[in-house]
Protein backbone atom coordinates (compact mmCIF):
# COMPACT_ATOMS: atom_id res chain seq x y z
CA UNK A 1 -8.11 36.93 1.59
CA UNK A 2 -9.48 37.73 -1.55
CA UNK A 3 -7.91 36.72 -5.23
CA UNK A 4 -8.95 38.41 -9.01
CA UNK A 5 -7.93 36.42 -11.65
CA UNK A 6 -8.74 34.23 -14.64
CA UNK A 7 -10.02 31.20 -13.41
CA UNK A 8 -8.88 27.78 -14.91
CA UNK A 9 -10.52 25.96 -16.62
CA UNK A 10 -13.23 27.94 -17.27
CA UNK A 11 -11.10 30.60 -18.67
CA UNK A 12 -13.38 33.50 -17.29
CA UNK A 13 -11.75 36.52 -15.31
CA UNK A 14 -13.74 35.79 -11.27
CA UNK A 15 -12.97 36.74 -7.42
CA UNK A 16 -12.43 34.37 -5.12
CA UNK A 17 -12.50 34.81 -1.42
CA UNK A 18 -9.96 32.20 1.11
CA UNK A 19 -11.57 32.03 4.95
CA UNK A 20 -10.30 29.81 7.08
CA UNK A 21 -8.75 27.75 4.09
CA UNK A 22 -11.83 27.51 1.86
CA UNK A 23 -12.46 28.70 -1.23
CA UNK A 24 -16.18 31.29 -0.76
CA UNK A 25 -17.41 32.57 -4.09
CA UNK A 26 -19.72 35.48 -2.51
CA UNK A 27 -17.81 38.81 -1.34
CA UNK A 28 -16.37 38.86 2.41
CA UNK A 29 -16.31 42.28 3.49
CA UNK A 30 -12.18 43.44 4.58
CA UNK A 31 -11.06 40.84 3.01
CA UNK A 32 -7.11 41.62 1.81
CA UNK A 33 -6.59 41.43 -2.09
CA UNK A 34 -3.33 38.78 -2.43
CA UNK A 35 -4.07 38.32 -6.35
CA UNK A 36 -5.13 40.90 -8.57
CA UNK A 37 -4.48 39.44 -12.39
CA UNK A 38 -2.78 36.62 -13.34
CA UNK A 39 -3.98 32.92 -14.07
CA UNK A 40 -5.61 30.80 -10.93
CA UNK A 41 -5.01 26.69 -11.09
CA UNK A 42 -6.64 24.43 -8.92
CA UNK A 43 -3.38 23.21 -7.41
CA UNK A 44 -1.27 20.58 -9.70
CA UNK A 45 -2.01 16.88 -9.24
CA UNK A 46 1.30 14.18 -9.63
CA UNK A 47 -1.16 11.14 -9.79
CA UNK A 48 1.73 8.74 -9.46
CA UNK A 49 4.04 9.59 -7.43
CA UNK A 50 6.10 7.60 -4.62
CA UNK A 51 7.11 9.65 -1.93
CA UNK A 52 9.06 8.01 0.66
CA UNK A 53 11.15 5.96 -1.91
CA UNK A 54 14.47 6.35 -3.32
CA UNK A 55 16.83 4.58 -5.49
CA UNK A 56 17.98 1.93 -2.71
CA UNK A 57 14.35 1.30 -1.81
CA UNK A 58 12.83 2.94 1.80
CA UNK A 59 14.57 6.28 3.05
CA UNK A 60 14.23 8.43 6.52
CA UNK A 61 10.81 10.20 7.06
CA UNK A 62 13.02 13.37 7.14
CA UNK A 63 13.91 12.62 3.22
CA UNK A 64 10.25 12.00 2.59
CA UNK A 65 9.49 15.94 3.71
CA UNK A 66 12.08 16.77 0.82
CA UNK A 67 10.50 15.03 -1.42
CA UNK A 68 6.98 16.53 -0.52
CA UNK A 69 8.48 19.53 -0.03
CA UNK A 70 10.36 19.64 -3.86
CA UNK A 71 7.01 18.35 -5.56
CA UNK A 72 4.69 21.15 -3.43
CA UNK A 73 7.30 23.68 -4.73
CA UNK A 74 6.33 23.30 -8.40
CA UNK A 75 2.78 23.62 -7.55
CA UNK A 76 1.61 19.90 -6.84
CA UNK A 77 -0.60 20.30 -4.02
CA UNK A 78 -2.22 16.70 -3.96
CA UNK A 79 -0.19 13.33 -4.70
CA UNK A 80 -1.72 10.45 -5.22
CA UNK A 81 1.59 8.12 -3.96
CA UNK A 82 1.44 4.73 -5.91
CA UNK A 83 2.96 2.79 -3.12
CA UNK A 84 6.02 3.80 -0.55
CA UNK A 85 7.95 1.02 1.47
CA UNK A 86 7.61 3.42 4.75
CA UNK A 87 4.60 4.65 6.54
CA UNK A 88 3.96 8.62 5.02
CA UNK A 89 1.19 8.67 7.60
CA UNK A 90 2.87 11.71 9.44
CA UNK A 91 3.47 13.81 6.46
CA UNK A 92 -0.11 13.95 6.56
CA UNK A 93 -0.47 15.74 9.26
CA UNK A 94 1.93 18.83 8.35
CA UNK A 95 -0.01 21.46 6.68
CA UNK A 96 2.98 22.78 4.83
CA UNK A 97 2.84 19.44 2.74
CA UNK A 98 1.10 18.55 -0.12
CA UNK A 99 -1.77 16.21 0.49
CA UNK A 100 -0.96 12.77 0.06
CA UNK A 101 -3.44 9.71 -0.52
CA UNK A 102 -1.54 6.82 0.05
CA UNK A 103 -1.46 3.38 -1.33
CA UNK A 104 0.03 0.83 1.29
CA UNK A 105 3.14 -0.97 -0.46
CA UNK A 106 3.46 -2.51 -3.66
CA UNK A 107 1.87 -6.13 -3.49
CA UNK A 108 3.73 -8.69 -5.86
CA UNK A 109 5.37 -12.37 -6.44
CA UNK A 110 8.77 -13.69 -4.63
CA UNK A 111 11.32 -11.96 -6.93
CA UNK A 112 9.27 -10.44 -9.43
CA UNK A 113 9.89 -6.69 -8.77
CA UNK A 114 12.10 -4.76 -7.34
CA UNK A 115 13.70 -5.33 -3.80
CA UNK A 116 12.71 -4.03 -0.44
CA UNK A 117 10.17 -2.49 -1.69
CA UNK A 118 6.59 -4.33 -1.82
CA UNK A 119 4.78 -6.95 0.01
CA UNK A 120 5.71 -10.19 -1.35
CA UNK A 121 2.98 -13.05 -2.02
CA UNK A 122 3.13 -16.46 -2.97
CA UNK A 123 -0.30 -17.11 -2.57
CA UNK A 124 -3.50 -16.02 -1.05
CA UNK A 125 -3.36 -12.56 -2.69
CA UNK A 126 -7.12 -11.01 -1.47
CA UNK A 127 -5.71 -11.48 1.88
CA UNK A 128 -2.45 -9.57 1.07
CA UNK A 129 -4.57 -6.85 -0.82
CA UNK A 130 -6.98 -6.65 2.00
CA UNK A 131 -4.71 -5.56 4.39
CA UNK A 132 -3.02 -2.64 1.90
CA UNK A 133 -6.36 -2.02 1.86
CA UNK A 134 -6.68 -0.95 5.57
CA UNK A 135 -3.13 0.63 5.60
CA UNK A 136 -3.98 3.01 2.29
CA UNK A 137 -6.25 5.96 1.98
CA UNK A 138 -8.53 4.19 -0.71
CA UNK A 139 -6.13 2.45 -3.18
CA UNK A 140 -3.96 -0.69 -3.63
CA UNK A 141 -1.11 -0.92 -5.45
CA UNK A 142 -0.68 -4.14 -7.60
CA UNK A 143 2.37 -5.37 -9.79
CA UNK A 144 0.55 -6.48 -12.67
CA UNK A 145 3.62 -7.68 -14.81
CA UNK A 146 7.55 -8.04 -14.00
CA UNK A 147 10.43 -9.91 -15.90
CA UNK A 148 9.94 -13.42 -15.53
CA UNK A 149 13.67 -14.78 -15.81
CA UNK A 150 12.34 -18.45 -16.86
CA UNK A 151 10.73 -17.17 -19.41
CA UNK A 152 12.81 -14.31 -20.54
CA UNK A 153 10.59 -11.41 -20.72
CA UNK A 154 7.54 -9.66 -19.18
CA UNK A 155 4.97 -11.75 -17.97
CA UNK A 156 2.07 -11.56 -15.30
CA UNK A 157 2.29 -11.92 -11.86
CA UNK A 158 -1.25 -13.27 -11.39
CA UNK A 159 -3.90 -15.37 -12.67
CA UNK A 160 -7.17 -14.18 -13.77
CA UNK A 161 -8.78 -15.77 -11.07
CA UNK A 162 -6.83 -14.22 -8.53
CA UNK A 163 -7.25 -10.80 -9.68
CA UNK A 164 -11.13 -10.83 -9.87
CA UNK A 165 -11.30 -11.73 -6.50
CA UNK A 166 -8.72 -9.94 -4.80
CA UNK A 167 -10.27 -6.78 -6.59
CA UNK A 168 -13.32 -7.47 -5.38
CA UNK A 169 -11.79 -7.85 -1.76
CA UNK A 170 -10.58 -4.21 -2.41
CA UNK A 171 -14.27 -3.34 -3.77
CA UNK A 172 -15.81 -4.50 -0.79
CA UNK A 173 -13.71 -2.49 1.45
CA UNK A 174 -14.29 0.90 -0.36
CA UNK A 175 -10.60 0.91 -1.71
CA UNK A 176 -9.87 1.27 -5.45
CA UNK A 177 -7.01 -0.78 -7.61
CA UNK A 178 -4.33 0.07 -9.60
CA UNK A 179 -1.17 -2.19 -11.34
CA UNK A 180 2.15 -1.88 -12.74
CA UNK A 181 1.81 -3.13 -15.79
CA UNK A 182 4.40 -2.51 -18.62
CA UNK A 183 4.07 -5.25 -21.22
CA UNK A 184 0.65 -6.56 -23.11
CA UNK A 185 -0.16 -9.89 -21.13
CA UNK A 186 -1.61 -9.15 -18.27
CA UNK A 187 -4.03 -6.43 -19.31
CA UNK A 188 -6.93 -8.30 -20.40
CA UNK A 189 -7.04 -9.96 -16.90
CA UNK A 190 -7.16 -6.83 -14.84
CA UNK A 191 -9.06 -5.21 -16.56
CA UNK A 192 -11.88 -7.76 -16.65
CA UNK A 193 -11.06 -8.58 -13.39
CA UNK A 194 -12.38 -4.61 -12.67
CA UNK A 195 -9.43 -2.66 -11.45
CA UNK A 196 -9.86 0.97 -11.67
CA UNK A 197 -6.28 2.22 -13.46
CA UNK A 198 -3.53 1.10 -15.12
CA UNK A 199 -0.03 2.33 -14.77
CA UNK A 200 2.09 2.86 -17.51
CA UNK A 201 0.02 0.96 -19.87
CA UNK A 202 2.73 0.83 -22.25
CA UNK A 203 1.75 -2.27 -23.95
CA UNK A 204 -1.79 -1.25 -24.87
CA UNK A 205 -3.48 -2.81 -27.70
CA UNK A 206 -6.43 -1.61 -30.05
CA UNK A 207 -8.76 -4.30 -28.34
CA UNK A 208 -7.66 -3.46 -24.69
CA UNK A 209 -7.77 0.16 -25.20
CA UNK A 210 -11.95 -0.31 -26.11
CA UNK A 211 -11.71 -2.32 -23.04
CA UNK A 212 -10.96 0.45 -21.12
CA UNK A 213 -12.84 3.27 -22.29
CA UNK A 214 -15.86 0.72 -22.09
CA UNK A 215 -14.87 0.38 -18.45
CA UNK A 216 -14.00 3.91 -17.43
CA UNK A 217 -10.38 2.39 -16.46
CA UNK A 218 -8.11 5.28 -15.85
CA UNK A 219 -4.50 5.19 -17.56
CA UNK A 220 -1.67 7.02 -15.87
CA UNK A 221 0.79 6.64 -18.34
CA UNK A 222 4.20 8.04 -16.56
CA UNK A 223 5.63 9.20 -20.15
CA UNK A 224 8.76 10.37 -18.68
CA UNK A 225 9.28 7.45 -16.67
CA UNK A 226 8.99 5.59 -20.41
CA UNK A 227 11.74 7.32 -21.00
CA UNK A 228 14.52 5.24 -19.36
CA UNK A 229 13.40 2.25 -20.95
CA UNK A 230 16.23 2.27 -23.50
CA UNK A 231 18.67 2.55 -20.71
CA UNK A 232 16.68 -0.44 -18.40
CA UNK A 233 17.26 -2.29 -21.98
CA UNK A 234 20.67 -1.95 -22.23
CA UNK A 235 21.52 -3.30 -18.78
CA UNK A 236 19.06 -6.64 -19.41
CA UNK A 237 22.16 -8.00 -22.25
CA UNK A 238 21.19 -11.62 -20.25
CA UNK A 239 17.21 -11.40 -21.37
CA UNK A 240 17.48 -10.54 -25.03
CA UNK A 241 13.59 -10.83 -25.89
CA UNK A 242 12.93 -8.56 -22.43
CA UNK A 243 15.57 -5.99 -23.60
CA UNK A 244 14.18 -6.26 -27.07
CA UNK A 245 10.29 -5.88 -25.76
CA UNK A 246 10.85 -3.09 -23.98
CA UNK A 247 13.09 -1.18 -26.62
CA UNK A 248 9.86 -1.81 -28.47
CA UNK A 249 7.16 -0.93 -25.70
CA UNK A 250 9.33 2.75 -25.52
CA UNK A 251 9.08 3.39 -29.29
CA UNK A 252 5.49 3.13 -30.35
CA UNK A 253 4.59 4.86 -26.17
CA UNK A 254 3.35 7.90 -28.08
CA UNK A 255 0.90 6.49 -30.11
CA UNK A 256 -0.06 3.87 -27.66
CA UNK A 257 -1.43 6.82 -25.28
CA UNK A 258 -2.13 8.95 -28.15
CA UNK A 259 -4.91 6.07 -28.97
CA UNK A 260 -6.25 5.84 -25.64
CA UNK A 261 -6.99 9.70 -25.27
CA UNK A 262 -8.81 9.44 -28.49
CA UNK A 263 -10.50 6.43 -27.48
CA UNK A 264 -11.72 8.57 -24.74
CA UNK A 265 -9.76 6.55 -21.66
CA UNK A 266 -9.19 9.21 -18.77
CA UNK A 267 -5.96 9.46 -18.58
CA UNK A 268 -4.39 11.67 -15.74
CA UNK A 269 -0.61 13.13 -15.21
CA UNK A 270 2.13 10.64 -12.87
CA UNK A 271 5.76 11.43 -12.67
CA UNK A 272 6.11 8.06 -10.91
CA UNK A 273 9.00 10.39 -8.84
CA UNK A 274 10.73 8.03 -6.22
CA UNK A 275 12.85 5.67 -7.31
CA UNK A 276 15.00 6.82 -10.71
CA UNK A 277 12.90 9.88 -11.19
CA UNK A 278 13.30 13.09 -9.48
CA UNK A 279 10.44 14.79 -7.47
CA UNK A 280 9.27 18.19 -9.15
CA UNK A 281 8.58 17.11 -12.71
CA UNK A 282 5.18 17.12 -13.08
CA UNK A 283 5.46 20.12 -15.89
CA UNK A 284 7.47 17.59 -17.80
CA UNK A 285 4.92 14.96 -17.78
CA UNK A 286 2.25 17.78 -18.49
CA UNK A 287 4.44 18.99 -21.69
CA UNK A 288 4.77 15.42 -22.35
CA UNK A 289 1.04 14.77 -22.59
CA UNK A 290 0.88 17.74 -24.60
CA UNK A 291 3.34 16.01 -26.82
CA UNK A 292 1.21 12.93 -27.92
CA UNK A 293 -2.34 14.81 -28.34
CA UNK A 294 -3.67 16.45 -25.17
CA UNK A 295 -4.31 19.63 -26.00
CA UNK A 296 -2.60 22.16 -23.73
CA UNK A 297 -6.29 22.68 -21.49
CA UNK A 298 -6.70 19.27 -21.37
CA UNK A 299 -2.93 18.04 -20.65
CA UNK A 300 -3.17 21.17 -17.53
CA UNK A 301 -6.40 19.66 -16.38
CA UNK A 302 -5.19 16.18 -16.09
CA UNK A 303 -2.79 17.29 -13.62
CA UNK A 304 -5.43 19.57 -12.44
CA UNK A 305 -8.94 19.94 -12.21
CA UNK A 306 -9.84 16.75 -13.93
CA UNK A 307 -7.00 14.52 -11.46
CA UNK A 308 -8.82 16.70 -8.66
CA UNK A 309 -12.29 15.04 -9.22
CA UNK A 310 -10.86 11.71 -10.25
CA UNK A 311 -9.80 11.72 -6.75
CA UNK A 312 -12.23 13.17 -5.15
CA UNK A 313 -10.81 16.49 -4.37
CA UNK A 314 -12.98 19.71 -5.58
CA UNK A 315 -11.83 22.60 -6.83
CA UNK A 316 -11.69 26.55 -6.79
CA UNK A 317 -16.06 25.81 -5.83
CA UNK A 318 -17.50 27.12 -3.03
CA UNK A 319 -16.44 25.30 0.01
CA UNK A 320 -13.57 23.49 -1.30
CA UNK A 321 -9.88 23.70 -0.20
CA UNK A 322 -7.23 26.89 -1.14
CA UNK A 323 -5.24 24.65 -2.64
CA UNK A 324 -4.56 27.96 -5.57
CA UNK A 325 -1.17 27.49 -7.97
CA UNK A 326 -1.01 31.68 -9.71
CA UNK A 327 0.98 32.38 -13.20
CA UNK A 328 1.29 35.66 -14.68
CA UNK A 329 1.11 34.09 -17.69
CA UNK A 330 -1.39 31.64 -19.56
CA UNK A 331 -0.36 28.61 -19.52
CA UNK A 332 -3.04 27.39 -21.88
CA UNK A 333 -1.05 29.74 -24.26
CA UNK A 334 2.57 28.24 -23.36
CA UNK A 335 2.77 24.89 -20.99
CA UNK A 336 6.52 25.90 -19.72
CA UNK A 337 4.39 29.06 -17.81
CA UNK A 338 3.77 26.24 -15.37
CA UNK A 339 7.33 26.02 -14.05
CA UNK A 340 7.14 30.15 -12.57
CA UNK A 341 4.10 29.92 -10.27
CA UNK A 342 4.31 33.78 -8.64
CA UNK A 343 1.81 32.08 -5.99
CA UNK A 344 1.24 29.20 -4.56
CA UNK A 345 -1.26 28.79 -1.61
CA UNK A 346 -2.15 25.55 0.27
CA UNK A 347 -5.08 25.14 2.60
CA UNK A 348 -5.71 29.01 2.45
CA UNK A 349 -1.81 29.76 3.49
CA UNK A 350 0.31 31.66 1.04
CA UNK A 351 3.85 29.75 0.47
C-alpha cells in the first residue's frame, strides 16, 4: 500500500509505502494509494494504562478485548499497561489489538492499596519484584505511597534501602521501574534509589523535580486521573489530613507538571484507564497536557512519537511497524482533530 500525506512530526508532506506491515520509504512499484492528503501519526501511545482491570478489581479476558479494543479505536496503537491483576498475555497475540507491554501486577504492603489487585509484600521485596520481573515485558510496577491509616495520610510503602536494591534486582534483569506515587514522601527515595518513572507525581517539589531531570526519570502524570481527587477526598471524612492532602495535591497538579516540563523531565501521556477511568481517553489527557504548557506538537508527541522511542517502538522509519493513525485535519492546529481519525492502520492492516 502506499500513503501521501504530511508526516508528523516533521511536518513535511512524504510517501510512505506498507509491505508486509512495515513502513518502506523508497517507491514499491503497484503499490495501491490508501492515503492521498491528510495528516499521518505514528499511532497514539496511552503510557499508563491498565487493561484487564475494572472497578471491582480483575475482569474476564473477553472484557480485556473491549478494553483494547475501545482504546485501539481512538487511535492508541501501543499501551504501555501499568499493572493488570490477570494475565493479558493472549491479547498479545491478536493482531487486531493494540500492542501491549505489560507490567506483571502491582507490588505493595498488606493493606496499603487497593484490593485484589497487586502482589502483597511484607518483606523481602527484590524477591517479589524479581518475579514481576519475569512475568512483565520489561517493567515493574511499584506502589510507592498509599494511605497509611495509623498515621492518617499518605505515606511510603518502602524504605530507602529496600528500594535501591529491589531496583537494582529489576536492573539486573533488563526490566525497568515505575511507582504509584501520589504524595511528596516517598520521592526522594525512588528516585535515588534509580527507578526509571514516576506515576502521577502529584506531589513534586522544586528539589525533586531537579532530581529528575538530572536523572532522566520519566513522569507520567495521569492529569485526568488527578481529576477525581476531590471526589476520593470527600469519601476519606475518617482521615481529615489525607482528605485535606489530597484536596491540596489536585489544586496546585497544573503547575506541579507545568514545572517539570520546563525543568525538562520527559514526561509522556497515561490515562491510567482501568479502574475509575474509562478506556479511550487518551485525547483528553493529550488536551490536558496541552492545558498546563505542552505545546500542541509536543503534548501529540508525548502520546506519540516521543512515548514510541521511550519505549522502544520506532516510528513511520524505514523498517518499522504500520502502526499509521490519519486526520484530515492538523491536529497541531486544533488537538480535538485527534478524536476523528479517517484511518487507522495497525501492523500494515487498515481498521
Amino acid at each position: 500500500m502506499h500513503l501521501r500525506g504530511v508526516v508528523l512530526p516533521d511536518g513535511e508532506p512524504r510517501d510512505l509505502w506498507i509491505v508486509n506491515g512495515r513502513v518502506r520509504t523508497r517507491p514499491v512499484p503497484g503499490a495501491q494509494t490508501v492515503v492521498d492528503g491528510g495528516f499521518l501519526v505514528p499511532g497514539l501511545v496511552d503510557a499508563h494504562c491498565h487493561v484487564g482491570l475494572g472497578p471491582q478489581g480483575g475482569v474476564e479476558l473477553s472484557e480485556a478485548v473491549e478494553q483494547a479494543l475501545t482504546d485501539r479505536d481512538t487511535g492508541t496503537l501501543l499501551i504501555r499497561d501499568c499493572g493488570s491483576p490477570i494475565d493479558t498475555t493472549p491479547l498479545q497475540e491478536r493482531l487486531d489489538l493494540p500492542r501491549i507491554i505489560r507490567a506483571g501486577r502491582h507490588v505493595a504492603r498488606p493493606k496499603r492499596y487497593l484490593r485484589h489487585i497487586g502482589v502483597e509484600v511484607e518483606s523481602d521485596l527484590p524477591s517479589a519484584v524479581a518475579e514481576q520481573a519475569a512475568h512483565g515485558d520489561g517493567w515493574v510496577k511499584l506502589v510507592g505511597d498509599w494511605i497509611d491509616r495509623g498515621v492518617g495520610d499518605l505515606a511510603p510503602l518502602w524504605t530507602d534501602e529496600e528500594l535501591a536494591a529491589a531496583i537494582k534486582v529489576a536492573h539486573d534483569a533488563g526490566a525497568k521501574v515505575t511507582a504509584h506515587v501520589f504524595g511528596e514522601d516517598a520521592l526522594p527515595g525512588l528516585i535515588n534509589a534509580g527507578i526509571d518513572c514516576i506515576e502521577h507525581g502529584t506531589g513534586l517539589t522544586d528539589d525533586t523535580i531537579s532530581l529528575m531531570a538530572e536523572r532522566g526519570t520519566a513522569l507520567v502524570p495521569t492529569l485526568i486521573n488527578i481529576e477525581t481527587f476531590p471526589g476520593i477526598a470527600d469519601r476519606a471524612d475518617k482521615f481529615p489530613a489525607y482528605a485535606n492532602h489530597m484536596r491540596d495535591l489536585h489544586a496546585r497538579v497544573s503547575t506541579t507538571v507545568a514545572s517539570a516540563i520546563e525543568a525538562g523531565v520527559p514526561v509522556y501521556a497515561g490515562t491510567d484507564a482501568g479502574g475509575g477511568i474509562q478506556h479511550g481517553r487518551i485525547v483528553d489527557e493529550i488536551i490536558a497536557l496541552h492545558g498546563v504548557g505542552m505545546s500542541p506538537l509536543d503534548a501529540i508527541g508525548a502520546a506519540s512519537w516521543n512515548a514510541r522511542e521511550w519505549l522502544g517502538f520506532p516510528s513511520l522509519t524505514e523498517g518499522a511497524a504500520a502502526d499509521v493513525v490519519v486526520y484530515d485535519e492538523d491536529p497541531r492546529e486544533n488537538l480535538e482533530a485527534l478524536r476523528t481519525p479517517r484511518m487507522i492502520m495497525l501492523r500494515g492492516r487498515i481498521l
